[in-house]
C-alpha atoms as a PDB file:
ATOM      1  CA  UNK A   1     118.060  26.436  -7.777  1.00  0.00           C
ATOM      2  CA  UNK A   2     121.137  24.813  -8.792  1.00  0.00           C
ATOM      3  CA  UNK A   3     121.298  21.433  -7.574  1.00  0.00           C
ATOM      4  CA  UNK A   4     124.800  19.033  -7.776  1.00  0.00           C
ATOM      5  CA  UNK A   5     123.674  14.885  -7.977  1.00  0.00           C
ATOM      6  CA  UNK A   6     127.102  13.034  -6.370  1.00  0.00           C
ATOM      7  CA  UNK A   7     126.352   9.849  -9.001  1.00  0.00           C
ATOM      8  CA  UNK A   8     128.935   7.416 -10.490  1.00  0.00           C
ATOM      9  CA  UNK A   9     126.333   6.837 -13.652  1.00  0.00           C
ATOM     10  CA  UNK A  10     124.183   9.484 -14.920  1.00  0.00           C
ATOM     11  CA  UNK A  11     122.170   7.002 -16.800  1.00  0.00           C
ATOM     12  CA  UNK A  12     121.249   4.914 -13.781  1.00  0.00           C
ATOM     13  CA  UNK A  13     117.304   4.822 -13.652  1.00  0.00           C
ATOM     14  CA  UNK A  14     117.472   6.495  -9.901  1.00  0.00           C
ATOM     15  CA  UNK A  15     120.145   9.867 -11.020  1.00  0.00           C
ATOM     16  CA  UNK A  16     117.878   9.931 -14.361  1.00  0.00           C
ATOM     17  CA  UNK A  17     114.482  10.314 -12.704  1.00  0.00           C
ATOM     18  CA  UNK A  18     116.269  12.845 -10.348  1.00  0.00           C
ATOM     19  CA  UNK A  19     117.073  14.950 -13.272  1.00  0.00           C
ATOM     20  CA  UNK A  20     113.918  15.136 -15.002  1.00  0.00           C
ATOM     21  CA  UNK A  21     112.451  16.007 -12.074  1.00  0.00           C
ATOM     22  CA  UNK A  22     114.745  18.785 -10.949  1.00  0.00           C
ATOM     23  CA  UNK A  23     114.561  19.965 -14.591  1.00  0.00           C
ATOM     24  CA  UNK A  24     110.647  19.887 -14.925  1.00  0.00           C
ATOM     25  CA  UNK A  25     110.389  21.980 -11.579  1.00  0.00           C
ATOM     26  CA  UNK A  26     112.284  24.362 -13.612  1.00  0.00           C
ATOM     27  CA  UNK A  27     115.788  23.815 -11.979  1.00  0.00           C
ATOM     28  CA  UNK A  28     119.708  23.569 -13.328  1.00  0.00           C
ATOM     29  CA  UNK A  29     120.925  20.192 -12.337  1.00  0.00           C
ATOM     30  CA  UNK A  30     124.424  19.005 -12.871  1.00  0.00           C
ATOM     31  CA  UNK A  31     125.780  15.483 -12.332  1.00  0.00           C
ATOM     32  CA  UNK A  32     129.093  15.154 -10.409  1.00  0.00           C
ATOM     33  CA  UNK A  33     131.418  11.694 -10.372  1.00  0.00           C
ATOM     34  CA  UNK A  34     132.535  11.926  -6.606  1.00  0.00           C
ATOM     35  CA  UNK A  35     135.278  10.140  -7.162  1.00  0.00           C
ATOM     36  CA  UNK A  36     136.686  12.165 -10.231  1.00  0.00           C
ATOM     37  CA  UNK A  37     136.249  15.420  -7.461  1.00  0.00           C
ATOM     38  CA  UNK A  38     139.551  16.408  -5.645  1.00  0.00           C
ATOM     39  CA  UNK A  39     139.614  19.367  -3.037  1.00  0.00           C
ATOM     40  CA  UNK A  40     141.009  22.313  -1.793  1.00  0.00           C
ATOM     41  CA  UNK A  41     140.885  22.167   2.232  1.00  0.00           C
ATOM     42  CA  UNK A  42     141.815  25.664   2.375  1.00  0.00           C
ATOM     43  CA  UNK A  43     141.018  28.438   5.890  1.00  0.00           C
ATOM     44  CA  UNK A  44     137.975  29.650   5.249  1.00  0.00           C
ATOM     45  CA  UNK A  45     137.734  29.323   1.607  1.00  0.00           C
ATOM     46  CA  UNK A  46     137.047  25.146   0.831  1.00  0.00           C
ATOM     47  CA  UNK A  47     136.366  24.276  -2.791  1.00  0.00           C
ATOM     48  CA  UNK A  48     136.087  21.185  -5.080  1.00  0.00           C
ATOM     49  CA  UNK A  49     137.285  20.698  -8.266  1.00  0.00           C
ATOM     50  CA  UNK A  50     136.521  18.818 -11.299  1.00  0.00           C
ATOM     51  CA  UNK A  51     138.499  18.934 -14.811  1.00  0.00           C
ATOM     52  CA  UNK A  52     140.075  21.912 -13.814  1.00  0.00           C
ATOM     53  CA  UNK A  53     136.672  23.278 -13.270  1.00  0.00           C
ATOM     54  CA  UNK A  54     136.014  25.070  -9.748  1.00  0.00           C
ATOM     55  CA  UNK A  55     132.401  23.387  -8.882  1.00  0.00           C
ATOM     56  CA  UNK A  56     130.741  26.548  -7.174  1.00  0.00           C
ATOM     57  CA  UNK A  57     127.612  28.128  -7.259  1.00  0.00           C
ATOM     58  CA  UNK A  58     125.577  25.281  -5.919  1.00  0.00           C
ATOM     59  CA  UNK A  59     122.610  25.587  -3.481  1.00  0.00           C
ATOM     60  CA  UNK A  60     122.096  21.916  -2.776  1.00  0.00           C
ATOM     61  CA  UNK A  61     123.624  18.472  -3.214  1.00  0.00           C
ATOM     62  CA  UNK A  62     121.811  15.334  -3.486  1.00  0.00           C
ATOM     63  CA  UNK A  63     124.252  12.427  -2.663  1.00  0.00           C
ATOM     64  CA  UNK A  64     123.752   9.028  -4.626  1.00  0.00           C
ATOM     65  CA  UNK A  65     126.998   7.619  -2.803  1.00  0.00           C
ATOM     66  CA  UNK A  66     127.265   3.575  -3.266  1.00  0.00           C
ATOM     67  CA  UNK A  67     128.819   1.474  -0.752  1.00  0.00           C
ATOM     68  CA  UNK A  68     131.978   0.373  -2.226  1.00  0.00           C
ATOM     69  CA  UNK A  69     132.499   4.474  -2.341  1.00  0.00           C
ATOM     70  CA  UNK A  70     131.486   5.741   1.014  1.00  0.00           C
ATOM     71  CA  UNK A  71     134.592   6.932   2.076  1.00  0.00           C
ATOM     72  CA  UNK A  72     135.619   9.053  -0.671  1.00  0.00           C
ATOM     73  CA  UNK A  73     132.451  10.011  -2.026  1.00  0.00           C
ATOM     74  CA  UNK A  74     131.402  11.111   2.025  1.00  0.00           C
ATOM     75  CA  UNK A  75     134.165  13.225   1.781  1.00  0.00           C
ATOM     76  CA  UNK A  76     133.065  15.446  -1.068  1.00  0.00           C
ATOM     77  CA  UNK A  77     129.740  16.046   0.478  1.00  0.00           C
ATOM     78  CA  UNK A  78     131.004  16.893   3.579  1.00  0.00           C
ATOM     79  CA  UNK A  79     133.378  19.772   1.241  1.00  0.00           C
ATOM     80  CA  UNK A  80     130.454  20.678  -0.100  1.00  0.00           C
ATOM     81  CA  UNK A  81     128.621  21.267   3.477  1.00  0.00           C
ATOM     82  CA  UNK A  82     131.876  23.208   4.228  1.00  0.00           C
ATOM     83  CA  UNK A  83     130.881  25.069   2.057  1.00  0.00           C
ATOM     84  CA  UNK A  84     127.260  25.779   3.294  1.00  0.00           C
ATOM     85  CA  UNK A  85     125.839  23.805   0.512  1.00  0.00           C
ATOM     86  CA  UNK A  86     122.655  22.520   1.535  1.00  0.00           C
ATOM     87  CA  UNK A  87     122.630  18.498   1.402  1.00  0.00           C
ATOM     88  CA  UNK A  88     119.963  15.731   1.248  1.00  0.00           C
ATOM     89  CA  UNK A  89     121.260  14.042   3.537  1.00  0.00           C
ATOM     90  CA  UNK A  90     124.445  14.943   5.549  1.00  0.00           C
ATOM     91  CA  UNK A  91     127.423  13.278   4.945  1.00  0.00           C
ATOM     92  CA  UNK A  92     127.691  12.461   8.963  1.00  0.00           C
ATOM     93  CA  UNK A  93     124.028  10.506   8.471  1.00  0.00           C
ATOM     94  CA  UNK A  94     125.153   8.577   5.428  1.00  0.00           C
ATOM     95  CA  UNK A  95     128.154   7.118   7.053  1.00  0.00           C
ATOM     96  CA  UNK A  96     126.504   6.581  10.340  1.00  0.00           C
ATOM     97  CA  UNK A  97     123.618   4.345   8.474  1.00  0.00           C
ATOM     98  CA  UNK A  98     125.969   2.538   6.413  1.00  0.00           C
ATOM     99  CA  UNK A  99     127.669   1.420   9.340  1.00  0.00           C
ATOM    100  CA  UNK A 100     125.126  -1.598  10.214  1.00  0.00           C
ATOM    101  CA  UNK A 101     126.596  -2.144  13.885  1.00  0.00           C
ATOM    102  CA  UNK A 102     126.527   1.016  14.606  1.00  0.00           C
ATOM    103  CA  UNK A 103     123.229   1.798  13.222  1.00  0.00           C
ATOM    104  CA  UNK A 104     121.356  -1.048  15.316  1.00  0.00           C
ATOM    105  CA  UNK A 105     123.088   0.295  18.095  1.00  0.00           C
ATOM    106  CA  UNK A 106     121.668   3.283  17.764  1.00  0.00           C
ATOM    107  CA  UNK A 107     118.333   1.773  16.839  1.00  0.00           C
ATOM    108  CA  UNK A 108     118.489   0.171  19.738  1.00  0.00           C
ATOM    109  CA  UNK A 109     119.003   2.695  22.290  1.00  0.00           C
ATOM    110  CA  UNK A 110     116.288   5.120  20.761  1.00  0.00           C
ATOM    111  CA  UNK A 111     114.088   1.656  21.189  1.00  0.00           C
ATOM    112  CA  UNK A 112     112.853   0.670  17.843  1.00  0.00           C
ATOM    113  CA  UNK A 113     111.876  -3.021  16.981  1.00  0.00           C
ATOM    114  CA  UNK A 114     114.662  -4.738  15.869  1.00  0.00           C
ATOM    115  CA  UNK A 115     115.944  -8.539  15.150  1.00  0.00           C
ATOM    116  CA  UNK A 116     118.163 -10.146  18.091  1.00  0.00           C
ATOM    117  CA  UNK A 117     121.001  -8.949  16.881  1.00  0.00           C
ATOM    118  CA  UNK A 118     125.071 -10.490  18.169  1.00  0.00           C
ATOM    119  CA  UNK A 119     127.890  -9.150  17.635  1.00  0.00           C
ATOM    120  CA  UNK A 120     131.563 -10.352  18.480  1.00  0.00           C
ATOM    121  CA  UNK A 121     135.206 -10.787  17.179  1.00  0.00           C
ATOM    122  CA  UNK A 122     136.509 -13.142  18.638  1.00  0.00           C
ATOM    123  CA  UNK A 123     133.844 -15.259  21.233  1.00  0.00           C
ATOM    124  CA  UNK A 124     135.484 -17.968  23.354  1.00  0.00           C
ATOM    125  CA  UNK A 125     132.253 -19.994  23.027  1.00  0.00           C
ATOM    126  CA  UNK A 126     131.152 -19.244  19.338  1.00  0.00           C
ATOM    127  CA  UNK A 127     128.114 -21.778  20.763  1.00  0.00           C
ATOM    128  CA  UNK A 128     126.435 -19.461  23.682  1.00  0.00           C
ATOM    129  CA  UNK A 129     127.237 -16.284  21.301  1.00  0.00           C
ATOM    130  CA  UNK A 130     124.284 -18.544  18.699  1.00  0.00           C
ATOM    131  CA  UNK A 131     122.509 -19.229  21.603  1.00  0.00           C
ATOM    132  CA  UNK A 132     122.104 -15.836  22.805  1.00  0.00           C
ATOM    133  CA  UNK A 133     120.172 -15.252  19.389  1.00  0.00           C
ATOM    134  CA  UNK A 134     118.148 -17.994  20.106  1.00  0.00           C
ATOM    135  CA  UNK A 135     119.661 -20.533  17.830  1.00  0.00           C
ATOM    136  CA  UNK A 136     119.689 -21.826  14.512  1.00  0.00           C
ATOM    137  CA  UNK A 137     118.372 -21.314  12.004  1.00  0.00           C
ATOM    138  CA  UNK A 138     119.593 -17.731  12.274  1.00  0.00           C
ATOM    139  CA  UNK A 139     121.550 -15.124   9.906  1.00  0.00           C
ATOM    140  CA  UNK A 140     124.603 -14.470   9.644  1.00  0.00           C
ATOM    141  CA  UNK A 141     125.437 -10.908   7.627  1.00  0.00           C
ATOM    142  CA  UNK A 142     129.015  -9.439   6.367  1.00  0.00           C
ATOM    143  CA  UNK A 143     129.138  -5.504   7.901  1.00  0.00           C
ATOM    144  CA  UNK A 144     130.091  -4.329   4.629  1.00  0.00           C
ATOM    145  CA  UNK A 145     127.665  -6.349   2.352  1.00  0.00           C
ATOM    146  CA  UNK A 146     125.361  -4.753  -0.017  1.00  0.00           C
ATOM    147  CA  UNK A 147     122.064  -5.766  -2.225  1.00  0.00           C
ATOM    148  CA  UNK A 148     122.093  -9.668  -0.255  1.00  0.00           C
ATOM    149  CA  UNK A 149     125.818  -9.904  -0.780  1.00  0.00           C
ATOM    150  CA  UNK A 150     127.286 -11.407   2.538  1.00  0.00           C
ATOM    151  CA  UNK A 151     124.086 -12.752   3.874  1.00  0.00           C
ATOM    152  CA  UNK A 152     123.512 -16.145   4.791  1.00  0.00           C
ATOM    153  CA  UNK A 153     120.975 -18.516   6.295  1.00  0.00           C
ATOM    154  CA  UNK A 154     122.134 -21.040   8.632  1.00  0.00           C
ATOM    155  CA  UNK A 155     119.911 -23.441   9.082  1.00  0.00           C
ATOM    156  CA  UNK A 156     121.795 -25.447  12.122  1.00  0.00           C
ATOM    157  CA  UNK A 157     123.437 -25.320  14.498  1.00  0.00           C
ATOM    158  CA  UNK A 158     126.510 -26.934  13.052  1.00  0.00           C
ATOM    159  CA  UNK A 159     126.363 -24.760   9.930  1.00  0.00           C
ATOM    160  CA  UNK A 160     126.128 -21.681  11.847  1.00  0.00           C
ATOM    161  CA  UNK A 161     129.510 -22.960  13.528  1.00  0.00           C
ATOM    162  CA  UNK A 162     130.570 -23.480  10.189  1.00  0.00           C
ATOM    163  CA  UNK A 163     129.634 -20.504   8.526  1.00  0.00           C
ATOM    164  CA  UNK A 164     131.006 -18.402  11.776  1.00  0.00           C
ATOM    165  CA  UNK A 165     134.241 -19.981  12.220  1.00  0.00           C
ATOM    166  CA  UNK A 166     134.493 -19.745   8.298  1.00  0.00           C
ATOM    167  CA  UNK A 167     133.949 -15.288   8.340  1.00  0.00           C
ATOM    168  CA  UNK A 168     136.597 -14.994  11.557  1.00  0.00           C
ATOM    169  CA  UNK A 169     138.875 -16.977   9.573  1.00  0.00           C
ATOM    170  CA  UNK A 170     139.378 -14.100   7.383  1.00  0.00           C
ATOM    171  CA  UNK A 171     138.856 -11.400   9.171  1.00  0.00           C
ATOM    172  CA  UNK A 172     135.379 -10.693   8.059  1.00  0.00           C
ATOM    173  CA  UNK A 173     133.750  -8.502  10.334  1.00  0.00           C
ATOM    174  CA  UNK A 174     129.843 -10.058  10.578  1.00  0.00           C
ATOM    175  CA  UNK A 175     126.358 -10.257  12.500  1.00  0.00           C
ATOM    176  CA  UNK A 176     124.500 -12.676  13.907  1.00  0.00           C
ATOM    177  CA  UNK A 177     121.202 -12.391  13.439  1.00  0.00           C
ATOM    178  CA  UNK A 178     117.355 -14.262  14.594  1.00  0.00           C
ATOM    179  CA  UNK A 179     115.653 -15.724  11.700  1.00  0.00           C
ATOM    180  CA  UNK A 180     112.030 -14.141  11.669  1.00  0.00           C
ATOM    181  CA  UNK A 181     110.471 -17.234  10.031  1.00  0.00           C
ATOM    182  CA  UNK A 182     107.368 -15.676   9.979  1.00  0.00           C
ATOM    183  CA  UNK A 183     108.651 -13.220   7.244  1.00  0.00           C
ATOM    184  CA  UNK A 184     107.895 -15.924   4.555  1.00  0.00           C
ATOM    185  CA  UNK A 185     111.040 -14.139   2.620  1.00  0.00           C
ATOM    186  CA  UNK A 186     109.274 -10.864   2.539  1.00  0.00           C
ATOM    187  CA  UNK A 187     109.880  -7.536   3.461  1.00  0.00           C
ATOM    188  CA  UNK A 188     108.724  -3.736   3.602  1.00  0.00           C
ATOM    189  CA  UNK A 189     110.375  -1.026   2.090  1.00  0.00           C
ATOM    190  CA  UNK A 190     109.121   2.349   3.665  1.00  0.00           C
ATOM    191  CA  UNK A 191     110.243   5.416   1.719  1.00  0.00           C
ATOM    192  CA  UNK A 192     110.419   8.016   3.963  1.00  0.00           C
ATOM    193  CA  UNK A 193     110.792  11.940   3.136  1.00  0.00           C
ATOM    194  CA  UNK A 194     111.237  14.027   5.582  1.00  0.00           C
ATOM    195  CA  UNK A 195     108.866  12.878   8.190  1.00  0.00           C
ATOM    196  CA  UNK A 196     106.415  10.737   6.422  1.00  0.00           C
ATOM    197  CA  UNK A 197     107.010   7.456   4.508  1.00  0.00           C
ATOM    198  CA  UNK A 198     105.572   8.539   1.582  1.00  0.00           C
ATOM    199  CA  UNK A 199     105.324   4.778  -0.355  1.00  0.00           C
ATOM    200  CA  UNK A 200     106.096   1.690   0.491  1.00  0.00           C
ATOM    201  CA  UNK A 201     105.922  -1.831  -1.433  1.00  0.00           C
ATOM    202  CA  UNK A 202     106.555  -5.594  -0.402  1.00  0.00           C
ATOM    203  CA  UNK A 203     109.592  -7.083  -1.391  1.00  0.00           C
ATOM    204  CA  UNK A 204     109.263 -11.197  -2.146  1.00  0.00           C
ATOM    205  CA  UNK A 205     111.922 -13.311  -2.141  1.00  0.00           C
ATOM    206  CA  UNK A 206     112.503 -15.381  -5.410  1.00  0.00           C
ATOM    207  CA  UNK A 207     110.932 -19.325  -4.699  1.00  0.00           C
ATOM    208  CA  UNK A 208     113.711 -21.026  -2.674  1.00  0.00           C
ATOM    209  CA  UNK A 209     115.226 -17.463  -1.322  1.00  0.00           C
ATOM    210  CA  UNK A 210     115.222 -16.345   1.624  1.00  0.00           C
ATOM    211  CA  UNK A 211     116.439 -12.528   0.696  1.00  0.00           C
ATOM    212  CA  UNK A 212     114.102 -10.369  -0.857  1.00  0.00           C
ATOM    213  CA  UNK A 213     116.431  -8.158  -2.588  1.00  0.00           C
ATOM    214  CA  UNK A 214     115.145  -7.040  -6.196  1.00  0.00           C
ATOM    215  CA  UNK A 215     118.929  -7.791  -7.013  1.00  0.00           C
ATOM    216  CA  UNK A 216     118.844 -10.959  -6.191  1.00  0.00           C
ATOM    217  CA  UNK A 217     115.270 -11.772  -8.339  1.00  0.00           C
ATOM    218  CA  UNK A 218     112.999 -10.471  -5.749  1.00  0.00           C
ATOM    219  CA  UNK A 219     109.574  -8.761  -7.028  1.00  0.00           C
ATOM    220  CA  UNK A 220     108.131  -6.067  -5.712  1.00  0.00           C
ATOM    221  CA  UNK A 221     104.125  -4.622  -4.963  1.00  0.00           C
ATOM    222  CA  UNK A 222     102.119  -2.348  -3.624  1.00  0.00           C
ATOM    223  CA  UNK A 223     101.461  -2.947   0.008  1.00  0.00           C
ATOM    224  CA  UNK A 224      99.338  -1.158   3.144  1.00  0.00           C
ATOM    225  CA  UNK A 225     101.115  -0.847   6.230  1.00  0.00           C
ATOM    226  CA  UNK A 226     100.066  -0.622   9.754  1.00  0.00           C
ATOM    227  CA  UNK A 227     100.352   3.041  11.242  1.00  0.00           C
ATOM    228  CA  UNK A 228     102.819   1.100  13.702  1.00  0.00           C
ATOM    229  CA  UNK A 229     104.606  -0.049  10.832  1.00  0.00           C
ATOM    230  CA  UNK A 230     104.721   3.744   9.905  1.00  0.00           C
ATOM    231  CA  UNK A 231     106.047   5.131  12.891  1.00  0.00           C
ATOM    232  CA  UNK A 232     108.692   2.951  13.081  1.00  0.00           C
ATOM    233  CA  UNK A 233     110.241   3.871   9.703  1.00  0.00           C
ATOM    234  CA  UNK A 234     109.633   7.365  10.463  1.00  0.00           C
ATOM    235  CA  UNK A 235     111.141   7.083  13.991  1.00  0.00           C
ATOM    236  CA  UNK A 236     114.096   4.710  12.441  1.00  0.00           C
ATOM    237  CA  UNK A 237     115.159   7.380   9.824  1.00  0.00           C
ATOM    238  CA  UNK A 238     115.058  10.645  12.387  1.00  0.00           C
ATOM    239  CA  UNK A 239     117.338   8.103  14.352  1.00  0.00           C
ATOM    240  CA  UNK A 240     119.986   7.941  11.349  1.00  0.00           C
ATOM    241  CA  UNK A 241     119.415  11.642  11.201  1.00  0.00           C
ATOM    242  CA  UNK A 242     118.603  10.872   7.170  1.00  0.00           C
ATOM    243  CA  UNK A 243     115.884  12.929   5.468  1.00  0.00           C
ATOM    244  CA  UNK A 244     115.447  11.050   2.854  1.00  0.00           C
ATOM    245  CA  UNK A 245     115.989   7.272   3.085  1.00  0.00           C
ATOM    246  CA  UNK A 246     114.501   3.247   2.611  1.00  0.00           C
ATOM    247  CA  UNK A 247     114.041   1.325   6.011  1.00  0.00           C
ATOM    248  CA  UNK A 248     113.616  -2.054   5.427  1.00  0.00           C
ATOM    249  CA  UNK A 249     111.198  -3.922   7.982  1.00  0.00           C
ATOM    250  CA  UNK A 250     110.387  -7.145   8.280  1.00  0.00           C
ATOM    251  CA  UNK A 251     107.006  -8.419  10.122  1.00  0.00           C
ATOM    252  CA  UNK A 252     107.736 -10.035  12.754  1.00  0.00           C
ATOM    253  CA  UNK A 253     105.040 -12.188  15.876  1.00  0.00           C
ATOM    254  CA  UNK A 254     106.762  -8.758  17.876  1.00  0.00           C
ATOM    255  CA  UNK A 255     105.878  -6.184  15.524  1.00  0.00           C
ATOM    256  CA  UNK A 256     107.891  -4.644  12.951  1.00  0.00           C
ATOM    257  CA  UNK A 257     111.550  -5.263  13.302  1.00  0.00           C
ATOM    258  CA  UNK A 258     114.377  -3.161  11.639  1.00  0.00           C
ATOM    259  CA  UNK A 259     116.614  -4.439   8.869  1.00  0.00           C
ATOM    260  CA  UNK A 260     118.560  -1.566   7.544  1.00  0.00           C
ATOM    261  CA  UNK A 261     117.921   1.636   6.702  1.00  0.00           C
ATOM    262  CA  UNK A 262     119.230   3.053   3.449  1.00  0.00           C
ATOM    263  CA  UNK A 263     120.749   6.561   2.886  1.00  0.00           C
ATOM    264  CA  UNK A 264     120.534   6.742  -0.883  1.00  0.00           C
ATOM    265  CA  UNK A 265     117.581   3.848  -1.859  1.00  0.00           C
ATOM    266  CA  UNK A 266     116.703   3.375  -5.726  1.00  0.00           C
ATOM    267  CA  UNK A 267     114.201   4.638  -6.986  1.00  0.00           C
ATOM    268  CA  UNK A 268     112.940   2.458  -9.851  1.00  0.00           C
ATOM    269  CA  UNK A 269     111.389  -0.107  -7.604  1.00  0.00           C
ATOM    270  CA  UNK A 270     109.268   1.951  -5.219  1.00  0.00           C
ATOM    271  CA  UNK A 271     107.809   4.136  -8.296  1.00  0.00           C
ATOM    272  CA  UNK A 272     107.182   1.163 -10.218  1.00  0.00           C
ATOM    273  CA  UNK A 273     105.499  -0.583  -7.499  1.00  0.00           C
ATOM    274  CA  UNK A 274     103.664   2.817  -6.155  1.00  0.00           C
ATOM    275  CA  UNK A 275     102.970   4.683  -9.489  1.00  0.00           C
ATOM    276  CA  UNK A 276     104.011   7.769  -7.327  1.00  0.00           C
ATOM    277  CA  UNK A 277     106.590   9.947  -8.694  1.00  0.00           C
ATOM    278  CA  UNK A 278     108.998   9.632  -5.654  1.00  0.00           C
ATOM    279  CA  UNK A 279     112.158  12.166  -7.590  1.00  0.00           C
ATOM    280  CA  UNK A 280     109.641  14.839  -7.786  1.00  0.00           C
ATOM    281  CA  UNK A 281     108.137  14.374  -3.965  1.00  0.00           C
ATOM    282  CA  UNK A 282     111.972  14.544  -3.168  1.00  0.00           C
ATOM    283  CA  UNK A 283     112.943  18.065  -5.753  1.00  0.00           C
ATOM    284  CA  UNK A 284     110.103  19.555  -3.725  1.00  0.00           C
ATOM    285  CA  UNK A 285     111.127  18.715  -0.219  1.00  0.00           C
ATOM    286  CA  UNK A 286     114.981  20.219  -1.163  1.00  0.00           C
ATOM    287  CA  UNK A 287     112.943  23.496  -2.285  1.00  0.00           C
ATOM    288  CA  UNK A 288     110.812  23.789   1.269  1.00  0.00           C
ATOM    289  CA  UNK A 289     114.216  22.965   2.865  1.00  0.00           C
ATOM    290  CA  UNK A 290     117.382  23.536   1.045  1.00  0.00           C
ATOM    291  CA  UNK A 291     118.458  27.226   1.710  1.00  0.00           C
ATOM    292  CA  UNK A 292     121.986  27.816   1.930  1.00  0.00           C
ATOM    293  CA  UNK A 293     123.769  27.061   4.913  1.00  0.00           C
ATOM    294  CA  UNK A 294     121.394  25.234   6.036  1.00  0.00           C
ATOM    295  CA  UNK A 295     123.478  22.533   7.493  1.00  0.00           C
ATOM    296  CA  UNK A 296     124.661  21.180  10.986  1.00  0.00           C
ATOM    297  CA  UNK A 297     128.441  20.439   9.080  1.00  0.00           C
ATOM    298  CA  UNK A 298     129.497  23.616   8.291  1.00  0.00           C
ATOM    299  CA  UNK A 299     132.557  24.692  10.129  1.00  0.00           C
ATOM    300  CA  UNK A 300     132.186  21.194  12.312  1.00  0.00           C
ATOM    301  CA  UNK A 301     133.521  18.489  10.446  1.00  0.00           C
END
């Protein structure tokens, strides 16, 4: 097969491993800047374009889209689903999960464990919008924050206010969220393929943080879940309509709860903590699945 990797960096650890993997399984791999792609919207005959190079000939595309690019880089994989390219995941499921109102909305209706979750823009009585959370402390998340950027613990009432009244001041679109206490800072990352999490690891918050992200110092292990624990990730990502993804849980006194669930996780983390090699489990679900035009996009938008 000849597979495209939609990556800013080639020599990011998670595009690397993807490579060697493809490559070992005996495939042609080729590593494509999104945003250095422009396209040809044409009737009938769509096409993308690099360096003057027409990029063609591809039978699947694996999209390692960050946030700050999920417009653009979207975008391209939906051209290349126009063009009955087999992706990943589909460009529709990667925006939908990186939207995180819409995706607990969404969660929510399909009625997996999740945080109390509020949402407004601008709430006569910022007070009763905390209280229907249940109160401080409680979290308070930017929309568009990434890797613990935007997230922050208020631990009463009158900081919550604070912090609130501080994110509508500019405009900052946010959630308000319950404070599982009984998290102790940790978390689960599931790592689901297809329709099995495949590995998973516990995420610890550095001493004195309350976010777990490796980013932001966290350290990572091997962990057992619960087969409810396992359904839920599994039942989170078919929700997002993501074959491959990360879905974050937290253990909750209710059960697993729903954090987030990630359309293009890293990779170092979860093979490091697992010993599993996670790329290759992920080249060999593309060659059970990824035949050409193979794809809900094409001809839909």
């Amino acid at each position: 097969m000849k597979i495209a990797i939609l990556s800013r960096n080639k020599k990011l650890y998670s595009t690397r491993r993807l490579v060697e993997a493809a490559q070992s399984r005996g495939h042609e791999v080729q590593v494509i800047d999104a945003l250095r792609c422009y396209m040809n919207i044409a009737e009938n005959n769509p096409t993308i374009h690099l360096g003057g190079e027409n990029l063609e000939g591809f039978d699947a595309v694996i999209p390692r889209i960050g946030a700050s690019v999920t417009f653009y880089g979207s975008a391209v994989l939906r051209q290349f689903e126009m063009m009955g390219i087999y992706p990943l995941n589909e460009s529709v499921a990667v925006t939908r999960s990186r939207d995180k109102l819409r995706s607990m909305q969404l969660l929510s209706r399909k009625g997996v464990g999740l945080p109390v979750t509020g949402f407004a823009n601008k709430p006569d009585d910022i007070k009763d919008l905390i209280k229907l959370v249940g109160g401080a402390p409680l979290v308070i998340k930017l929309l568009e924050g990434t890797q613990g950027i935007g997230v922050v613990l208020a631990e009463t009432q009158k900081a919550a206010e604070s912090v609130i009244e501080g994110f509508m001041g500019v405009k900052a679109n946010i959630l308000i969220q319950e404070f599982v206490k009984e998290a102790k800072g940790a978390d689960i990352r599931c790592f689901v393929i297809g329709d099995k999490v495949v590995a998973a690891m516990k995420r610890q918050g550095a001493p004195g943080e309350f976010r777990s992200n490796l980013h932001r110092g966290g350290s990572a292990e091997l962990i057992k879940i619960t087969p409810k624990e396992r359904a839920t990730a599994v039942k989170a990502a078919k929700t997002m309509g993501l074959n491959v993804c990360g879905v974050d849980l937290l253990r909750s006194n209710n059960g697993p709860v729903v954090m987030e669930v990630n359309s293009s996780p890293g990779l170092e983390g979860i093979e490091g903590a697992s010993g599993k090699d996670v790329a290759e489990m992920i080249i060999e679900f593309i060659e059970k699945n990824g035949k050409l035009g193979k794809t809900k996009t094409r001809g839909k938008g």
